[in-house]
PDB file of N, CA and C in Angstrom:
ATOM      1  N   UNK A   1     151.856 199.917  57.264  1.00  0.00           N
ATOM      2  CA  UNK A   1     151.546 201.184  56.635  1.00  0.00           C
ATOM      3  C   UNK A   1     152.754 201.587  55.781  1.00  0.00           C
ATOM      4  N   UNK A   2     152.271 202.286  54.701  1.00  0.00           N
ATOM      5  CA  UNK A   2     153.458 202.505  53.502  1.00  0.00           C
ATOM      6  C   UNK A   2     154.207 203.482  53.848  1.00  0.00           C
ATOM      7  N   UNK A   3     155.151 203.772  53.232  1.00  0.00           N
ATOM      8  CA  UNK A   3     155.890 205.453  53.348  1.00  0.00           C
ATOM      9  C   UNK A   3     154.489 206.682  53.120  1.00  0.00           C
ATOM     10  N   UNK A   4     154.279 206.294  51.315  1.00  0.00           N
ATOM     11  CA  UNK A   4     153.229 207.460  50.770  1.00  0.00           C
ATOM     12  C   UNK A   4     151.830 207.215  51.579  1.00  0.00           C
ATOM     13  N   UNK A   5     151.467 206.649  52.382  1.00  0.00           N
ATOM     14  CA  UNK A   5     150.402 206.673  53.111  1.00  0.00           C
ATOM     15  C   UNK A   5     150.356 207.834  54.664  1.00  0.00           C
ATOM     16  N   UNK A   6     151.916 207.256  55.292  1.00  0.00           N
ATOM     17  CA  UNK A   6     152.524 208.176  56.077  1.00  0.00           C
ATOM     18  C   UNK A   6     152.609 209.798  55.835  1.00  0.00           C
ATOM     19  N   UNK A   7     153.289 209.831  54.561  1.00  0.00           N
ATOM     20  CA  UNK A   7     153.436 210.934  54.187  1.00  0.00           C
ATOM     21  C   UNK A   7     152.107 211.927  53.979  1.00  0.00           C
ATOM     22  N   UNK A   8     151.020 211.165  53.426  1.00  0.00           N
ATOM     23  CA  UNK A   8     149.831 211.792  53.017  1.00  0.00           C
ATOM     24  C   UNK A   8     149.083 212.333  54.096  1.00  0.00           C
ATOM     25  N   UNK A   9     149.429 211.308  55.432  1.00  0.00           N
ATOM     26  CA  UNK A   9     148.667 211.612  56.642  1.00  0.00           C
ATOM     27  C   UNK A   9     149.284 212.932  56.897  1.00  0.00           C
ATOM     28  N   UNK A  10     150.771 213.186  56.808  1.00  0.00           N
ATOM     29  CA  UNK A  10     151.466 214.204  57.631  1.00  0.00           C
ATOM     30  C   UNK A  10     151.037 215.868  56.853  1.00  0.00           C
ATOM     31  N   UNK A  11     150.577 215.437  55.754  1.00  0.00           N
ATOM     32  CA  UNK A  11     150.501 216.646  54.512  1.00  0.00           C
ATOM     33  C   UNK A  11     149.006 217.063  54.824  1.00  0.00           C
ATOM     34  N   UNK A  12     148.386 216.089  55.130  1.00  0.00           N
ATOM     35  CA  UNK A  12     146.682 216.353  55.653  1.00  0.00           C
ATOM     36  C   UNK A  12     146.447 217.445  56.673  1.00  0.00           C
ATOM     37  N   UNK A  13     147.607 216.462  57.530  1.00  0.00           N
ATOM     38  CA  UNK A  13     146.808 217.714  58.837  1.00  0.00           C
ATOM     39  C   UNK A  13     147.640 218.851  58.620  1.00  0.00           C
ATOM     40  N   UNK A  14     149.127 218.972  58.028  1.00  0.00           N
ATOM     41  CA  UNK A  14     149.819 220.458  58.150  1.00  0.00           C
ATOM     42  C   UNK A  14     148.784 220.916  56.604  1.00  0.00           C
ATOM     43  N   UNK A  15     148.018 220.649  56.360  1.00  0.00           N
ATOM     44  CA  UNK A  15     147.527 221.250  55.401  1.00  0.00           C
ATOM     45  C   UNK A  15     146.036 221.680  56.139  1.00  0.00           C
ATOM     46  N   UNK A  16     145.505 220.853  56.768  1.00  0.00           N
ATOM     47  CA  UNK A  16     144.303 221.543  57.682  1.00  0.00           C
ATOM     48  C   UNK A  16     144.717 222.681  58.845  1.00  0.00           C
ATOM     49  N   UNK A  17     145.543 222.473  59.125  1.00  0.00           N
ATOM     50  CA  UNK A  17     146.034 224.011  60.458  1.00  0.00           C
ATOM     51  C   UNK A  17     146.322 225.486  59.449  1.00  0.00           C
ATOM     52  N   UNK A  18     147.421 224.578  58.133  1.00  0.00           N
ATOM     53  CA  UNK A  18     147.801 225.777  57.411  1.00  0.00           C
ATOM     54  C   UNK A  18     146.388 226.746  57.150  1.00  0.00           C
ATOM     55  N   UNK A  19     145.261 225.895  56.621  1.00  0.00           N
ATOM     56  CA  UNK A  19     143.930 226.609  56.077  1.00  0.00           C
ATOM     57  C   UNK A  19     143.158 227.357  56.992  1.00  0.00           C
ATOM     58  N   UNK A  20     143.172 226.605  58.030  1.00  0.00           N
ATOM     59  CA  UNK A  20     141.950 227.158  59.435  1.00  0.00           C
ATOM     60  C   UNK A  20     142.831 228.773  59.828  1.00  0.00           C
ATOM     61  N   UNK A  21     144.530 228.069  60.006  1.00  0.00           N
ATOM     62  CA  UNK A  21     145.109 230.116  60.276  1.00  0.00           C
ATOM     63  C   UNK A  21     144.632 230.784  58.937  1.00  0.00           C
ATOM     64  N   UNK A  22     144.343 230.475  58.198  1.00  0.00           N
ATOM     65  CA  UNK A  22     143.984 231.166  56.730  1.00  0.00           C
ATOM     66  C   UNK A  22     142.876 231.693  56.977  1.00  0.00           C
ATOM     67  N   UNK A  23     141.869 231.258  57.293  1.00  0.00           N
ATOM     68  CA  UNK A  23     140.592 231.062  57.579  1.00  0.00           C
ATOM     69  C   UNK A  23     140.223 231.868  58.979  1.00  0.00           C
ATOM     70  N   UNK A  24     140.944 232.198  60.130  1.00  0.00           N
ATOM     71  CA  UNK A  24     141.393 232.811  60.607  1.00  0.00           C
ATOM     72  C   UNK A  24     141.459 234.006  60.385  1.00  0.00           C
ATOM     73  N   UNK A  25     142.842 234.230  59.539  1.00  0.00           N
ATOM     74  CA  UNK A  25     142.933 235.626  59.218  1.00  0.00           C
ATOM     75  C   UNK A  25     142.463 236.750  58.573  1.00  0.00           C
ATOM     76  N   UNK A  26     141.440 235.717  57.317  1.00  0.00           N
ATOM     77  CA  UNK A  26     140.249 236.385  56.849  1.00  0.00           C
ATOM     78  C   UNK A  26     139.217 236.892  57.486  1.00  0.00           C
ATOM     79  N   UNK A  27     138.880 236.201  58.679  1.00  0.00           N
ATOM     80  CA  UNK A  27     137.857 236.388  59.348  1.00  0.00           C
ATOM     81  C   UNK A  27     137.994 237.734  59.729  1.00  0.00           C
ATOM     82  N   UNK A  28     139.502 237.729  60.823  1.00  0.00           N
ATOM     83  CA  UNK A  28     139.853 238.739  61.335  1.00  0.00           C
ATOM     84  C   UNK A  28     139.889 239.998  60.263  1.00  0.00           C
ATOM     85  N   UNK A  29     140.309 239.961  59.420  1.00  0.00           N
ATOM     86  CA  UNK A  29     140.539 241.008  58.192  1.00  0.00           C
ATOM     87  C   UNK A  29     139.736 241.134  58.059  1.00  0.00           C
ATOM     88  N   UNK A  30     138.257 240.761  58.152  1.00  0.00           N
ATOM     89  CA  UNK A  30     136.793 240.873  57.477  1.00  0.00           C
ATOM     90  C   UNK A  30     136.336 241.467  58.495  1.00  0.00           C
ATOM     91  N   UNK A  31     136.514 241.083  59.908  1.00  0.00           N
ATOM     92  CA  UNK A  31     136.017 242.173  60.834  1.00  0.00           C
ATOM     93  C   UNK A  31     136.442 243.609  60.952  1.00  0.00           C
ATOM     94  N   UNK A  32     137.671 243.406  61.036  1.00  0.00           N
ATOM     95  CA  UNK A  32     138.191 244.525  61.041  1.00  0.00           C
ATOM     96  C   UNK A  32     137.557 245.620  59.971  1.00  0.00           C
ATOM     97  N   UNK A  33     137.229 245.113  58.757  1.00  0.00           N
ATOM     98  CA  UNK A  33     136.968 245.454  57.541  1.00  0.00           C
ATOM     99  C   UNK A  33     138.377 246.106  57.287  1.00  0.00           C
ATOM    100  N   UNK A  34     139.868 245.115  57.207  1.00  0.00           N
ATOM    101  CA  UNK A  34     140.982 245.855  56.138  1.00  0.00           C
ATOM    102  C   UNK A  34     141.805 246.704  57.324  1.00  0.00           C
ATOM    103  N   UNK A  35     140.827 247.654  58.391  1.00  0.00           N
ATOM    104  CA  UNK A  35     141.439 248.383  59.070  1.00  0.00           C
ATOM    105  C   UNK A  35     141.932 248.312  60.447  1.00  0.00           C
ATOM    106  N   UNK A  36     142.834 248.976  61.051  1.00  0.00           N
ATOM    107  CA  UNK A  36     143.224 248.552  62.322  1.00  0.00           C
ATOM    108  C   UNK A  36     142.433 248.248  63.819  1.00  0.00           C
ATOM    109  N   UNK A  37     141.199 247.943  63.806  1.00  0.00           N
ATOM    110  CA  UNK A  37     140.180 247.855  64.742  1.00  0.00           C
ATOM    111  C   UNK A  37     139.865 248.392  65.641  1.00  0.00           C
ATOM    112  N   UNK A  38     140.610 250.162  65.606  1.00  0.00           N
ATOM    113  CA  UNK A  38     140.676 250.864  66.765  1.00  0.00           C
ATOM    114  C   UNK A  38     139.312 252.074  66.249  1.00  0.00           C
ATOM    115  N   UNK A  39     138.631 251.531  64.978  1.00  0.00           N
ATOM    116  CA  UNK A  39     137.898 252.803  64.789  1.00  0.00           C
ATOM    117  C   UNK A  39     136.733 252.761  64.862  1.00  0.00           C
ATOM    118  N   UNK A  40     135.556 253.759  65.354  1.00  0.00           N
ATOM    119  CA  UNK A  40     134.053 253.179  65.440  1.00  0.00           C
ATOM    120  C   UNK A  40     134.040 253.119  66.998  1.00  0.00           C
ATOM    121  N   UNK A  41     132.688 253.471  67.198  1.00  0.00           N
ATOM    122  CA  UNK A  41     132.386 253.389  69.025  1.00  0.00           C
ATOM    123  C   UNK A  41     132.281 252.055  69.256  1.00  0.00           C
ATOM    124  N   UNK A  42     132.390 252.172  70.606  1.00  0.00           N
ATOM    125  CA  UNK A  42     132.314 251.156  71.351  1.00  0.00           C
ATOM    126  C   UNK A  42     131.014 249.736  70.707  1.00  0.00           C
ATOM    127  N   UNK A  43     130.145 250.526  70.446  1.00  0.00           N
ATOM    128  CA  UNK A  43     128.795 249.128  70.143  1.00  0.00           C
ATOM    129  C   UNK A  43     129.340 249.281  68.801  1.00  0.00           C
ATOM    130  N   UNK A  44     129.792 250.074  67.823  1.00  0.00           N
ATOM    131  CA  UNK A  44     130.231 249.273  66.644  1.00  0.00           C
ATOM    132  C   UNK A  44     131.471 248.036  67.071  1.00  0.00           C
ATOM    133  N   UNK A  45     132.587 248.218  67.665  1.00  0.00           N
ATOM    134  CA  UNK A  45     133.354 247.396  67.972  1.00  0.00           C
ATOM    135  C   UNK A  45     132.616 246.094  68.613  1.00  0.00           C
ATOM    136  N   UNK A  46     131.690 245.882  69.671  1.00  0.00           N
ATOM    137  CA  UNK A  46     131.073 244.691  70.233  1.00  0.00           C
ATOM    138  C   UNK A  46     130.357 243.857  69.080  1.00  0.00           C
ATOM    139  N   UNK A  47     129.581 244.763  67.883  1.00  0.00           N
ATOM    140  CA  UNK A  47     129.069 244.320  67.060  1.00  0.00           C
ATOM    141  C   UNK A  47     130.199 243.306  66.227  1.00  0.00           C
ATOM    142  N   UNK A  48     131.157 244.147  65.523  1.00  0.00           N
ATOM    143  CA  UNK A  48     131.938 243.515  65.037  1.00  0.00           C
ATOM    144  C   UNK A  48     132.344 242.047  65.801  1.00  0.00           C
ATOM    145  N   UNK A  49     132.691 242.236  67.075  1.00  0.00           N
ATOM    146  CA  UNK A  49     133.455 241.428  68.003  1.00  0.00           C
ATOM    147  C   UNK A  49     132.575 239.872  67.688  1.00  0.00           C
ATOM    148  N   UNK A  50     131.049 240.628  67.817  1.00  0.00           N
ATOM    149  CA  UNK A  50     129.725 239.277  68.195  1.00  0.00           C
ATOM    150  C   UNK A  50     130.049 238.692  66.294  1.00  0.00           C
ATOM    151  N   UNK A  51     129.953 239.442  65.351  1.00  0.00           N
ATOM    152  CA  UNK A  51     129.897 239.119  63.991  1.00  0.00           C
ATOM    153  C   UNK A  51     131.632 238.278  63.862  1.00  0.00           C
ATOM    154  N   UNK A  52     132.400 238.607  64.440  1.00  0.00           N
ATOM    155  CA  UNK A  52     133.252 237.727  64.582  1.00  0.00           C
ATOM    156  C   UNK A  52     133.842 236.096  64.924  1.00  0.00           C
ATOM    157  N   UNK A  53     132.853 235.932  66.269  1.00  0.00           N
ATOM    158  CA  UNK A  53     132.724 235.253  66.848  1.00  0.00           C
ATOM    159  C   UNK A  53     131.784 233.982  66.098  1.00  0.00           C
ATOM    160  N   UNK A  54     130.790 234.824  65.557  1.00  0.00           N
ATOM    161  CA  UNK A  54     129.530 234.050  64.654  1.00  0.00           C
ATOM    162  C   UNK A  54     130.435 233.663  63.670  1.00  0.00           C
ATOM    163  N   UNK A  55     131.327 234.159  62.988  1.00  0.00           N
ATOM    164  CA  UNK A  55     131.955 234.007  61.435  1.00  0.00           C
ATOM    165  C   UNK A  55     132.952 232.626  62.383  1.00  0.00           C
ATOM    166  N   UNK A  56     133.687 232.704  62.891  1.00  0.00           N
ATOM    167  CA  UNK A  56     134.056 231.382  63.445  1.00  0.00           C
ATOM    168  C   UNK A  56     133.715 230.396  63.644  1.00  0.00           C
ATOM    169  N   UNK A  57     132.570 230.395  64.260  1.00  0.00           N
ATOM    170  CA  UNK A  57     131.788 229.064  64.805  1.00  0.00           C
ATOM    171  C   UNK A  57     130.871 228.659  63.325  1.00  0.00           C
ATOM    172  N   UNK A  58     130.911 229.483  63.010  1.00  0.00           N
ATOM    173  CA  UNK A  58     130.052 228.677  61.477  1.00  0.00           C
ATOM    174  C   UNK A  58     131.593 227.769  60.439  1.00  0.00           C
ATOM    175  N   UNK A  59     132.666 229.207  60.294  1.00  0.00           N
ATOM    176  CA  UNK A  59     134.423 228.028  59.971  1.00  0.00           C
ATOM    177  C   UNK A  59     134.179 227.082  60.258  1.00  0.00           C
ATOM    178  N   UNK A  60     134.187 226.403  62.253  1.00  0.00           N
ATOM    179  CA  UNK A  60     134.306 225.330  62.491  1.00  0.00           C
ATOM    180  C   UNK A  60     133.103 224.196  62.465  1.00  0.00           C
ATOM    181  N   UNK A  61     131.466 224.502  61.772  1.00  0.00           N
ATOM    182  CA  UNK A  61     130.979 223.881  61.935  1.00  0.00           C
ATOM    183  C   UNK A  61     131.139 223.431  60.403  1.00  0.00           C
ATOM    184  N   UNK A  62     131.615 224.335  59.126  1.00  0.00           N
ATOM    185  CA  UNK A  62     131.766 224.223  58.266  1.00  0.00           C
ATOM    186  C   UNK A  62     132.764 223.244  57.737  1.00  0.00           C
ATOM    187  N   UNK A  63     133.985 223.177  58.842  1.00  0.00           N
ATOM    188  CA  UNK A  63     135.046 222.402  58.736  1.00  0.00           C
ATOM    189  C   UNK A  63     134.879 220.998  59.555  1.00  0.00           C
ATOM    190  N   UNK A  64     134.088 220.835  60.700  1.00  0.00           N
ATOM    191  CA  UNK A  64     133.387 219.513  60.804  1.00  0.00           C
ATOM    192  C   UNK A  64     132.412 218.708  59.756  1.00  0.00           C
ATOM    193  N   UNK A  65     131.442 219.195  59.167  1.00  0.00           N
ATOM    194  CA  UNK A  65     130.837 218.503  58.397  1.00  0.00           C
ATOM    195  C   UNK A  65     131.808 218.103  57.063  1.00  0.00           C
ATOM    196  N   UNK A  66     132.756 219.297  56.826  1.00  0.00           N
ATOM    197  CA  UNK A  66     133.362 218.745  55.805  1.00  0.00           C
ATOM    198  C   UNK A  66     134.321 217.419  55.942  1.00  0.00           C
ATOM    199  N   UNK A  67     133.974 216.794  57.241  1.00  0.00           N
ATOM    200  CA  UNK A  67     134.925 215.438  57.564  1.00  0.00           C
ATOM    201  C   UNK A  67     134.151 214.641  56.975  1.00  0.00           C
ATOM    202  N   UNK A  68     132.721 214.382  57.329  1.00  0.00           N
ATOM    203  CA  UNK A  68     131.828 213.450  56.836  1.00  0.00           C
ATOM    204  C   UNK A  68     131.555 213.521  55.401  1.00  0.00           C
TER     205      UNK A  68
END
């Protein structure tokens, strides 16, 4: 195996973690909608929580198929 083959592998994956915390933090910012998540009753917060949870698992099904 070459150097630039090595190297490309190492840039791949710190480039897939860098995106998913990206991906991540949008999510979170999108639930929140921007604001500190302390506002809204209780079933608005669970709502958010469940719409959260959904916005993730679609990331990671989004980021599996994108292997194939």
């Amino acid at each position: 195996m070459n150097l630039n083959r090595i190297i490309s592998l190492i840039l791949r994956q710190l480039l897939r973690r860098l995106i998913g915390k990206g991906v991540n933090a949008g999510i979170d910012m999108a639930a929140r909608r921007g604001g500190k998540g302390g506002k809204g009753s209780a079933e608005q917060r669970r709502s958010a929580g469940q719409t959260t949870r959904r916005a993730r698992q679609a990331a990671r099904l989004l980021r599996r198929f994108g292997r194939f």
